[in-house]
C-alpha atoms as a PDB file:
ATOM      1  CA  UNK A   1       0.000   0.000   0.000  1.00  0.00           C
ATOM      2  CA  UNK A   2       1.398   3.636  -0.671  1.00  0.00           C
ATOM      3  CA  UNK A   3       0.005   6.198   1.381  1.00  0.00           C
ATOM      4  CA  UNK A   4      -0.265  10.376   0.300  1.00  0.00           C
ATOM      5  CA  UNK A   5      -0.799  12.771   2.779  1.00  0.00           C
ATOM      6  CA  UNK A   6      -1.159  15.940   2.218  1.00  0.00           C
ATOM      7  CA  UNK A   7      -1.157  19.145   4.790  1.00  0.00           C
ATOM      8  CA  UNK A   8      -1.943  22.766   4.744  1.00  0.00           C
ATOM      9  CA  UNK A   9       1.300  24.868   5.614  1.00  0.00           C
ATOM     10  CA  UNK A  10       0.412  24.249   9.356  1.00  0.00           C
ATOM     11  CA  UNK A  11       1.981  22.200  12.072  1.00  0.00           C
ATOM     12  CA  UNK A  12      -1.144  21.979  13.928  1.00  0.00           C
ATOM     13  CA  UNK A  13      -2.326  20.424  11.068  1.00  0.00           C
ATOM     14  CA  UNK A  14       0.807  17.874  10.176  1.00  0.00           C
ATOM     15  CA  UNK A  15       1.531  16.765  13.712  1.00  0.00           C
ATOM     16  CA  UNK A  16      -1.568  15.122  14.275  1.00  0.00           C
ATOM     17  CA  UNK A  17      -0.967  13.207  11.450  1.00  0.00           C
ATOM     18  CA  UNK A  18       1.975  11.810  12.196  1.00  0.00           C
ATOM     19  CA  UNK A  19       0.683   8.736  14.367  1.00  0.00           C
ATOM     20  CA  UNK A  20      -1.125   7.203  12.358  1.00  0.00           C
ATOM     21  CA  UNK A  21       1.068   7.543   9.405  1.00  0.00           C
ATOM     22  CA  UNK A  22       3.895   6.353  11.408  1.00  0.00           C
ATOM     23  CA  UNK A  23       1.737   3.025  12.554  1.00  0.00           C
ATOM     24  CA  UNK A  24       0.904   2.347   8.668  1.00  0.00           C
ATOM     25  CA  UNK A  25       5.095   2.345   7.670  1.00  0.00           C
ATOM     26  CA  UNK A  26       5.207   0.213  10.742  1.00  0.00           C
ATOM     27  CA  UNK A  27       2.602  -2.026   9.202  1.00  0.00           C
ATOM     28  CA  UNK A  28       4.430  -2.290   5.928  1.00  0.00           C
ATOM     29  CA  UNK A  29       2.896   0.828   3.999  1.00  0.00           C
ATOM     30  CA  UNK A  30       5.028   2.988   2.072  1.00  0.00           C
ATOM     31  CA  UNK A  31       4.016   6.414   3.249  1.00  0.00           C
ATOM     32  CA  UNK A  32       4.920   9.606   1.331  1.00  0.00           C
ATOM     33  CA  UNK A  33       3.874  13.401   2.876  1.00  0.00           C
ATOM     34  CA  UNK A  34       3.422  16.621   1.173  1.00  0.00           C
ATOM     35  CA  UNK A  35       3.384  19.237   4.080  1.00  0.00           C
ATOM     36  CA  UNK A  36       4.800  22.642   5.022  1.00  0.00           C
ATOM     37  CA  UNK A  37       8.632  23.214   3.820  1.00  0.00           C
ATOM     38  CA  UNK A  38      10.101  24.109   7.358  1.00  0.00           C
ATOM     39  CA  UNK A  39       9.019  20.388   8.408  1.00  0.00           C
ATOM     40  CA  UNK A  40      10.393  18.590   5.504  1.00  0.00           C
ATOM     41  CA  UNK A  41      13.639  17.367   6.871  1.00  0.00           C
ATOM     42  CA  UNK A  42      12.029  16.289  10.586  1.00  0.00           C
ATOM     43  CA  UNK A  43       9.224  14.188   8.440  1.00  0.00           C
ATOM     44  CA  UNK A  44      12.140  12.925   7.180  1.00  0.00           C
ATOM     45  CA  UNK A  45      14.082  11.953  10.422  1.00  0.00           C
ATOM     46  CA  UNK A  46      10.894  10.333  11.649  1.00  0.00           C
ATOM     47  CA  UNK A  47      11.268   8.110   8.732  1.00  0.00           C
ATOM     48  CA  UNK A  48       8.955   9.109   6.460  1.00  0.00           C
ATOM     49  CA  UNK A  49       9.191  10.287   2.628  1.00  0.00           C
ATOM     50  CA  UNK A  50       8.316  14.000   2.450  1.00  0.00           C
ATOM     51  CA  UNK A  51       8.731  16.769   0.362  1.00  0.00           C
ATOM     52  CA  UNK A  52       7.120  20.334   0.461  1.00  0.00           C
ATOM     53  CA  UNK A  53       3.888  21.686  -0.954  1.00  0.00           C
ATOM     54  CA  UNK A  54       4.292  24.137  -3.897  1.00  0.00           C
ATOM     55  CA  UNK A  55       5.712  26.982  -2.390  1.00  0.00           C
ATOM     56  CA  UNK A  56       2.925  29.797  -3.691  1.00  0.00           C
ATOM     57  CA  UNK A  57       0.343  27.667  -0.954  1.00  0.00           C
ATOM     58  CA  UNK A  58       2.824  28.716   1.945  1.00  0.00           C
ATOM     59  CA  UNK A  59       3.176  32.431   0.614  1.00  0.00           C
ATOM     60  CA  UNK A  60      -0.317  32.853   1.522  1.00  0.00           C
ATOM     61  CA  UNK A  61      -0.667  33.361   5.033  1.00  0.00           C
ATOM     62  CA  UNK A  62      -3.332  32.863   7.533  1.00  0.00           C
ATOM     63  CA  UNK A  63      -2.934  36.084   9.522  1.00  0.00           C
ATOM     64  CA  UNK A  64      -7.288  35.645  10.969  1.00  0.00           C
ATOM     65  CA  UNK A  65      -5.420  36.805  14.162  1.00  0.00           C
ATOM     66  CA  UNK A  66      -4.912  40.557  12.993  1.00  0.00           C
ATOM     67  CA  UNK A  67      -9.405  40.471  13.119  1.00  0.00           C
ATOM     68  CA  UNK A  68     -10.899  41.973  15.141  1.00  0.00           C
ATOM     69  CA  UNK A  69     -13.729  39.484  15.579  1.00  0.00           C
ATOM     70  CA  UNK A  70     -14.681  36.021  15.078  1.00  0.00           C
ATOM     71  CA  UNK A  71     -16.828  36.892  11.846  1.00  0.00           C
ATOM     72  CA  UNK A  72     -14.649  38.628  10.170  1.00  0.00           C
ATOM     73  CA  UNK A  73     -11.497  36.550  11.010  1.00  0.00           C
ATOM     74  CA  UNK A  74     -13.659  33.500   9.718  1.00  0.00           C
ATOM     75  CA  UNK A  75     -14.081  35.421   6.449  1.00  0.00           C
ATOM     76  CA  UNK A  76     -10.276  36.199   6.460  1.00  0.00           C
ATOM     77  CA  UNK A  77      -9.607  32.533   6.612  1.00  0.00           C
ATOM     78  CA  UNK A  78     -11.542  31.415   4.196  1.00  0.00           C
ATOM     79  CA  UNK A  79      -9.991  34.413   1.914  1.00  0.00           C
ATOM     80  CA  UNK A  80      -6.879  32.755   2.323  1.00  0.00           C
ATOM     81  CA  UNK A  81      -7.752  28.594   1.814  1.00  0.00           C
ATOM     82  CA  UNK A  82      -9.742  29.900  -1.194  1.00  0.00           C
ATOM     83  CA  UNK A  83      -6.426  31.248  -2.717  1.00  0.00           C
ATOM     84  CA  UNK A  84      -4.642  28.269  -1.565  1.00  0.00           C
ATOM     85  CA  UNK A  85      -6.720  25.978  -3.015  1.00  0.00           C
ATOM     86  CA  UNK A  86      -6.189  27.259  -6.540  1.00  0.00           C
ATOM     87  CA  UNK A  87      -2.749  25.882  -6.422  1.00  0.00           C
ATOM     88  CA  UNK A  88      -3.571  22.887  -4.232  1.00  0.00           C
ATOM     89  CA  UNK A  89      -5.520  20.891  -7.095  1.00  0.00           C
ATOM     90  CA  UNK A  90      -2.323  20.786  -9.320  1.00  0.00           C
ATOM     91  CA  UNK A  91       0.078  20.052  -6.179  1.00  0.00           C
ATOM     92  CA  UNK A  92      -1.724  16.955  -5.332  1.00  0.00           C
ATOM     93  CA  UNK A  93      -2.268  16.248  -8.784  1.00  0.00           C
ATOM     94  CA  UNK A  94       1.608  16.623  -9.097  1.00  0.00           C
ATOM     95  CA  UNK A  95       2.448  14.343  -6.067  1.00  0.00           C
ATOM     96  CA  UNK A  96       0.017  11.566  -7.108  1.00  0.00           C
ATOM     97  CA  UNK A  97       1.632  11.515 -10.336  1.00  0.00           C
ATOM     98  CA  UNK A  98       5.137  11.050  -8.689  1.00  0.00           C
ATOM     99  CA  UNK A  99       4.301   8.533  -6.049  1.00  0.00           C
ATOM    100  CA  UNK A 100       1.221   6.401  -7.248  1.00  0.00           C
ATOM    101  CA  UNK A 101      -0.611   6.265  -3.882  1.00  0.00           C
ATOM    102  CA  UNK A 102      -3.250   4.137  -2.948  1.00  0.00           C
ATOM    103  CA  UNK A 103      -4.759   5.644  -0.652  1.00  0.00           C
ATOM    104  CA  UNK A 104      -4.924   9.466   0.237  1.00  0.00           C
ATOM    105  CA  UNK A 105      -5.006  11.452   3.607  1.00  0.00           C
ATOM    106  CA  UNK A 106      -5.800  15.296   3.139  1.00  0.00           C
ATOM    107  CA  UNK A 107      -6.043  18.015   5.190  1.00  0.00           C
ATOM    108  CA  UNK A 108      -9.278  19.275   6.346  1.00  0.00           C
ATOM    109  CA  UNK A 109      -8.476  22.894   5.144  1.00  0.00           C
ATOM    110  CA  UNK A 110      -6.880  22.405   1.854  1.00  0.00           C
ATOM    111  CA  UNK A 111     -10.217  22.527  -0.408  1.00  0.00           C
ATOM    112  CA  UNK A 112      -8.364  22.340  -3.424  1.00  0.00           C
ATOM    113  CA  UNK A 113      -6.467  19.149  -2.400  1.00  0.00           C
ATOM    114  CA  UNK A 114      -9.820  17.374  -1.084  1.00  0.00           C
ATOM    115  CA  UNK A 115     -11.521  18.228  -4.489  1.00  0.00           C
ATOM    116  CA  UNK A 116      -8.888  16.834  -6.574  1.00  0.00           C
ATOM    117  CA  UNK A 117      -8.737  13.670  -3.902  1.00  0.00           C
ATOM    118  CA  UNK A 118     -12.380  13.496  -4.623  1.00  0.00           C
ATOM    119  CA  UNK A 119     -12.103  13.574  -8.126  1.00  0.00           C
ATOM    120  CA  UNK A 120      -9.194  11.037  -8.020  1.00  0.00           C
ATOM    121  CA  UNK A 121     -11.032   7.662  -7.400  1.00  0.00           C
ATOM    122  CA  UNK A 122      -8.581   6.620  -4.950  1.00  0.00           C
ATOM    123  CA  UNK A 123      -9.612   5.898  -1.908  1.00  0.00           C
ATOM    124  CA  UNK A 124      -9.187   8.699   0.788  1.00  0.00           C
ATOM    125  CA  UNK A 125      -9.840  10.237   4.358  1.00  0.00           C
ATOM    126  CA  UNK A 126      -9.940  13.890   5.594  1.00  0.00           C
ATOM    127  CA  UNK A 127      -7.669  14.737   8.527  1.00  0.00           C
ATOM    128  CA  UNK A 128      -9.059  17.065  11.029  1.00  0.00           C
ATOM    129  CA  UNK A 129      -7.123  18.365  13.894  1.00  0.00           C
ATOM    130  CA  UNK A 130     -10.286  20.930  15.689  1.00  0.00           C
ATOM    131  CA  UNK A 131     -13.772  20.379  16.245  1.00  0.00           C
ATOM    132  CA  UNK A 132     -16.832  19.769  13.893  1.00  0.00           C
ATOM    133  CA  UNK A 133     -17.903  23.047  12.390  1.00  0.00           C
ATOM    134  CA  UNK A 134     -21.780  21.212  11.886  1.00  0.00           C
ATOM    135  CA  UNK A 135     -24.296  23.460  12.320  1.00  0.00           C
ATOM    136  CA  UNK A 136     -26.354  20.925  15.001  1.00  0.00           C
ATOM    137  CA  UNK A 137     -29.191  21.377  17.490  1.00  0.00           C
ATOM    138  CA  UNK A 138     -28.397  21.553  20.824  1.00  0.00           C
ATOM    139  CA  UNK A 139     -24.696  21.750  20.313  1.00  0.00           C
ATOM    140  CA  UNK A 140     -22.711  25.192  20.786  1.00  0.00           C
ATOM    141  CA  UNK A 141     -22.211  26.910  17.287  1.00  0.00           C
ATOM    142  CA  UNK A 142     -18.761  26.862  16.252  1.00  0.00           C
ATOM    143  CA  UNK A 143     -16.507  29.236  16.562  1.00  0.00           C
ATOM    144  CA  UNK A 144     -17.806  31.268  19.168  1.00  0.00           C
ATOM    145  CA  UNK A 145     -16.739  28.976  22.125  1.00  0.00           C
ATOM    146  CA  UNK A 146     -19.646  29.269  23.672  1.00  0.00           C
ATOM    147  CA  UNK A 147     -20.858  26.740  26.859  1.00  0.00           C
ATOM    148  CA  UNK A 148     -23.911  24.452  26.280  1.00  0.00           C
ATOM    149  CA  UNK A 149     -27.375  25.592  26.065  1.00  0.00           C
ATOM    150  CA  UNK A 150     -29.402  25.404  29.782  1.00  0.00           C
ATOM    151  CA  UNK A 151     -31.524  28.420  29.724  1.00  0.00           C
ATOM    152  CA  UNK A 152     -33.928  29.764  27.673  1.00  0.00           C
ATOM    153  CA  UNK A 153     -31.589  32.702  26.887  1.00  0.00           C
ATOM    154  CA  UNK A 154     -28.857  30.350  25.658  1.00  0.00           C
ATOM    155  CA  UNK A 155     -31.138  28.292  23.171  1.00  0.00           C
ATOM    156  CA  UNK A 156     -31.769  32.132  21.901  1.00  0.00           C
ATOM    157  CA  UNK A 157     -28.239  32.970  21.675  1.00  0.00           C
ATOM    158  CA  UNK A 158     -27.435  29.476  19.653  1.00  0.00           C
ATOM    159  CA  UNK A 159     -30.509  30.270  17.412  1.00  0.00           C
ATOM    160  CA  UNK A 160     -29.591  33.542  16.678  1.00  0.00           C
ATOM    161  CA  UNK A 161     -26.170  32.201  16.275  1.00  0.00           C
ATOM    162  CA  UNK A 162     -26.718  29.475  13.601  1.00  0.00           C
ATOM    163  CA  UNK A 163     -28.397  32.075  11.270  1.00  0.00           C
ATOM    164  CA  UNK A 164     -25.474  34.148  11.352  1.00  0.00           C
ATOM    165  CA  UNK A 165     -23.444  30.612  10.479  1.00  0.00           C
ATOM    166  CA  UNK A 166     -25.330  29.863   8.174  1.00  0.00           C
ATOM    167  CA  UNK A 167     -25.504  32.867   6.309  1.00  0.00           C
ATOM    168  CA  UNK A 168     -21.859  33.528   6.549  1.00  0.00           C
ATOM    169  CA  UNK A 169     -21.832  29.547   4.976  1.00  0.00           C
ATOM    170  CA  UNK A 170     -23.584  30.097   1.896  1.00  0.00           C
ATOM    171  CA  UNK A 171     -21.825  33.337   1.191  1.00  0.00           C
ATOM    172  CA  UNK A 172     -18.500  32.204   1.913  1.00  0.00           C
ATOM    173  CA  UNK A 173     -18.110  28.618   2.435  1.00  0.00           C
ATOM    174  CA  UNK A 174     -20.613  27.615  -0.609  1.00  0.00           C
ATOM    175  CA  UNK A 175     -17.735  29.600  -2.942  1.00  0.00           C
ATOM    176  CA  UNK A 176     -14.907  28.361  -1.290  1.00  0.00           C
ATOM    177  CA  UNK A 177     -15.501  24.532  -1.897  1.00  0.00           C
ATOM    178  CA  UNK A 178     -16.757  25.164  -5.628  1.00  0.00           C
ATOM    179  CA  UNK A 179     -13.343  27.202  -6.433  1.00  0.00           C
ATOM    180  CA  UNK A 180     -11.684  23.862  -5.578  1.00  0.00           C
ATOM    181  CA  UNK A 181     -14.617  21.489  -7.175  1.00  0.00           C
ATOM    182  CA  UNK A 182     -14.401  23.650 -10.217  1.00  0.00           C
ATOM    183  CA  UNK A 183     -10.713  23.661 -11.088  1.00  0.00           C
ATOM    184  CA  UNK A 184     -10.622  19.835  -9.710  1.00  0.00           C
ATOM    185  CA  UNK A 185     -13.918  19.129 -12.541  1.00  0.00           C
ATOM    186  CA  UNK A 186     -16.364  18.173 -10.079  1.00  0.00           C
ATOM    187  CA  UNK A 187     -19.812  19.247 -10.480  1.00  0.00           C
ATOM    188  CA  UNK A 188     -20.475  22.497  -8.184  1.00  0.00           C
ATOM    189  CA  UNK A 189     -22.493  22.040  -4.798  1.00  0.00           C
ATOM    190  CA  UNK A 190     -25.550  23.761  -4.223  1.00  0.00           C
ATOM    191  CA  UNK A 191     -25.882  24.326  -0.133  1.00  0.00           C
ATOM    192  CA  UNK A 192     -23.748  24.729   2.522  1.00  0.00           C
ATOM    193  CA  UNK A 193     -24.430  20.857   3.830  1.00  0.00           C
ATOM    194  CA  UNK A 194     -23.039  19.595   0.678  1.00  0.00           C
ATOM    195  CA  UNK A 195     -19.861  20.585   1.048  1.00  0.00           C
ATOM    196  CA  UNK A 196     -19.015  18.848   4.852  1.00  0.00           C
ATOM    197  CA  UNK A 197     -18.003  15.432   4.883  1.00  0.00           C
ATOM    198  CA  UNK A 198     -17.428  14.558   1.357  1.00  0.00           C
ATOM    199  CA  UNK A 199     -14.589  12.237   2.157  1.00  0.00           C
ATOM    200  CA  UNK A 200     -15.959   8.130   3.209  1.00  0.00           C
ATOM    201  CA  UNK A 201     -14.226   8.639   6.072  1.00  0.00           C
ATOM    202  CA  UNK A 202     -12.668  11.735   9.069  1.00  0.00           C
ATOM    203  CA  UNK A 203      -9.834  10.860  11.104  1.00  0.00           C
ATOM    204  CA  UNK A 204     -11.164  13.347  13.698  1.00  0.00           C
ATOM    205  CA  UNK A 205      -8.365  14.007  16.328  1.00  0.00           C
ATOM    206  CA  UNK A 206     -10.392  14.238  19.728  1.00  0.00           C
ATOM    207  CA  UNK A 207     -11.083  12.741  22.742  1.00  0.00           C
ATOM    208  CA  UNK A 208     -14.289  12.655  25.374  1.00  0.00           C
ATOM    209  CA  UNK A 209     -13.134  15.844  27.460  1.00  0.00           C
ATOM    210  CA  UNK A 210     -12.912  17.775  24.151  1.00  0.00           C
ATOM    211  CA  UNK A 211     -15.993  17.300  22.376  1.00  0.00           C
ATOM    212  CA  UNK A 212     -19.935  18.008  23.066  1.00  0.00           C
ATOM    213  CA  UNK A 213     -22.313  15.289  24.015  1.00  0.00           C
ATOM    214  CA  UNK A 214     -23.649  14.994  20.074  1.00  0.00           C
ATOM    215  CA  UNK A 215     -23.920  12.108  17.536  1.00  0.00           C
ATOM    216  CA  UNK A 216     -21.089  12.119  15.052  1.00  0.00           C
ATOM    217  CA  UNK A 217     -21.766  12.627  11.530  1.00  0.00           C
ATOM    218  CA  UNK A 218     -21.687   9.208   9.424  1.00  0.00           C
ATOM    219  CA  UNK A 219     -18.134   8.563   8.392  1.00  0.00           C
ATOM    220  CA  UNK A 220     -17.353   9.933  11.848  1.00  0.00           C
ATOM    221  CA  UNK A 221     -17.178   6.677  13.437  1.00  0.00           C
ATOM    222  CA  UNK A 222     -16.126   7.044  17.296  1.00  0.00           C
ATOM    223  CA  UNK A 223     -13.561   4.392  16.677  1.00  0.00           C
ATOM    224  CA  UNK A 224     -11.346   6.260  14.798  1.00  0.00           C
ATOM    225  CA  UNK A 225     -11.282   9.335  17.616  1.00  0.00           C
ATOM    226  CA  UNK A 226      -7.559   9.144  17.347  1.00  0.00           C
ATOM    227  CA  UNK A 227      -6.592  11.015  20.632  1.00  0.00           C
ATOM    228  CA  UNK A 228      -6.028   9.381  23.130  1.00  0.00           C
ATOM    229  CA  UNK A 229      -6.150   9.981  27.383  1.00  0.00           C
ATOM    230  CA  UNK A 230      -3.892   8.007  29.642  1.00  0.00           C
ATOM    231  CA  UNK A 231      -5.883   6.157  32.201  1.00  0.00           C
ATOM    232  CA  UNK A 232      -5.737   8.993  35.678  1.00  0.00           C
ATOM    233  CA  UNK A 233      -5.154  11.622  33.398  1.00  0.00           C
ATOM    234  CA  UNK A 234      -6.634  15.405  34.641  1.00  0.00           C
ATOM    235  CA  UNK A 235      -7.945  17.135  31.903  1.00  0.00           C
ATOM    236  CA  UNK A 236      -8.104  20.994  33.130  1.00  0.00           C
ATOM    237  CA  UNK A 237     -10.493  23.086  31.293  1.00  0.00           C
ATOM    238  CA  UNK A 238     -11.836  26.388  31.726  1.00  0.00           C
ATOM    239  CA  UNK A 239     -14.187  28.066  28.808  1.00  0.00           C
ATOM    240  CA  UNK A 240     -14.630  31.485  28.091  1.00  0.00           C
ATOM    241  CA  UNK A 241     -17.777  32.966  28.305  1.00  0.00           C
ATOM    242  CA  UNK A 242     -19.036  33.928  24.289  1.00  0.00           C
ATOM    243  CA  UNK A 243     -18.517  37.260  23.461  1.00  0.00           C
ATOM    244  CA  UNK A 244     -20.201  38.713  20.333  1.00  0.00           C
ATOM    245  CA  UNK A 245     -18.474  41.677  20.252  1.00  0.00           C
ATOM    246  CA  UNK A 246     -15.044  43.348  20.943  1.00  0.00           C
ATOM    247  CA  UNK A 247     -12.393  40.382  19.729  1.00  0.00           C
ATOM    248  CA  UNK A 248     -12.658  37.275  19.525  1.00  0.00           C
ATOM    249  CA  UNK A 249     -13.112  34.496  21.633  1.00  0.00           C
ATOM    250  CA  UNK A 250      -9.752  32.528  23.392  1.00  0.00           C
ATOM    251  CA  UNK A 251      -9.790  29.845  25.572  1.00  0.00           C
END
């Protein structure tokens, strides 16, 4: 079996990764990475094949932090992944070409690269290092960090919350995953839903003390939760209360 991963120019985004890929060489699988160019040489060490991602994706940088809040630094990001993505269908195309994978492992923020593993026919998974973005009942809408809903004036902040989601979906998201699906030749999606989980399968990097109480998404399976908590571990958490003004949100 030969593995392809492929990364956004993110750490965050690699590291996460690396287990699993690591347990596949172990297993026999020849495993090749495309990932940031500062990591190259430590993917490397670990024993892996790497090389970097076409250099115009890294030039692009994700600089949501200089917003000023939450809505407009999600718009900033998905300014920048839109851009990235242009090159990102041609990278992966490029890597597949050179190392006749298998099986692929992409990102969950390089559109582009998910397209174009879409429109591959190989088999693939989505990597994703943060929490579900769903829009779901009874769940806190993401990004806002926001607790759980127990009071009447909670249900009407999420409410009033998931409109503003899913408006800011279908006028940003919606064009974000079709620049990808476009350049990669896949027909266009129509609603925000259609563009989330498109992969057969999420390697979503969580654990119990991280996530809501909610049903995962098919292709979600809790199995494959691939973070794990030693046995007497303390898990310290303290959330922020949700602004909606005035910056954004930190935990």
């Amino acid at each position: 079996m030969k593995v392809l991963a492929y990364t956004s120019p993110a750490r965050g985004h690699l590291n996460p990764m690396m287990g699993p890929l690591l347990e596949l060489k172990n297993r026999g699988a020849e495993v090749h990475i495309r990932t940031l160019a500062d990591a190259v040489a430590t993917v490397r060490r670990a024993g892996l094949r790497c090389e970097a991602i076409d250099p115009r994706i890294e030039a692009l940088v994700l600089d949501d932090h200089t917003e000023r809040s939450s809505l407009a630094a999600g718009k900033r990001t998905v300014d920048v992944w839109q851009a990235r993505s242009r090159y990102e269908v041609e990278d992966l195309r490029r890597a597949m070409g050179d190392v006749a994978p298998t099986l692929l492992l992409i990102d969950t923020t390089t559109f582009g690269a998910k397209a174009a593993a879409e429109a591959s026919g190989i088999p693939w998974a989505e990597s994703r290092p943060f929490v579900l973005d769903d829009v779901q009942p009874g769940v806190p809408v993401f990004p806002f960090g926001c607790l759980p809903a127990r009071h009447p004036l909670d249900r009407a902040r999420d409410w009033m919350l998931r409109g503003m989601v899913n408006f800011f979906d279908a006028k940003s998201r919606l064009p974000l995953v079709n620049t990808g699906r476009e350049l990669a030749g896949l027909p266009l999606v129509r609603s925000a839903r259609e563009t989330r989980h498109r992969a057969p399968l999420t390697l979503y990097f969580t654990a119990h003390p991280f996530e809501y109480e909610r049903p995962l998404p098919p292709g979600v399976p809790t199995s494959l939760r691939c973070l794990s908590i030693p046995p007497g571990a303390v898990i310290r958490y303290r959330p922020t209360p949700c602004r909606l003004h005035g910056g954004r949100v930190s935990h």
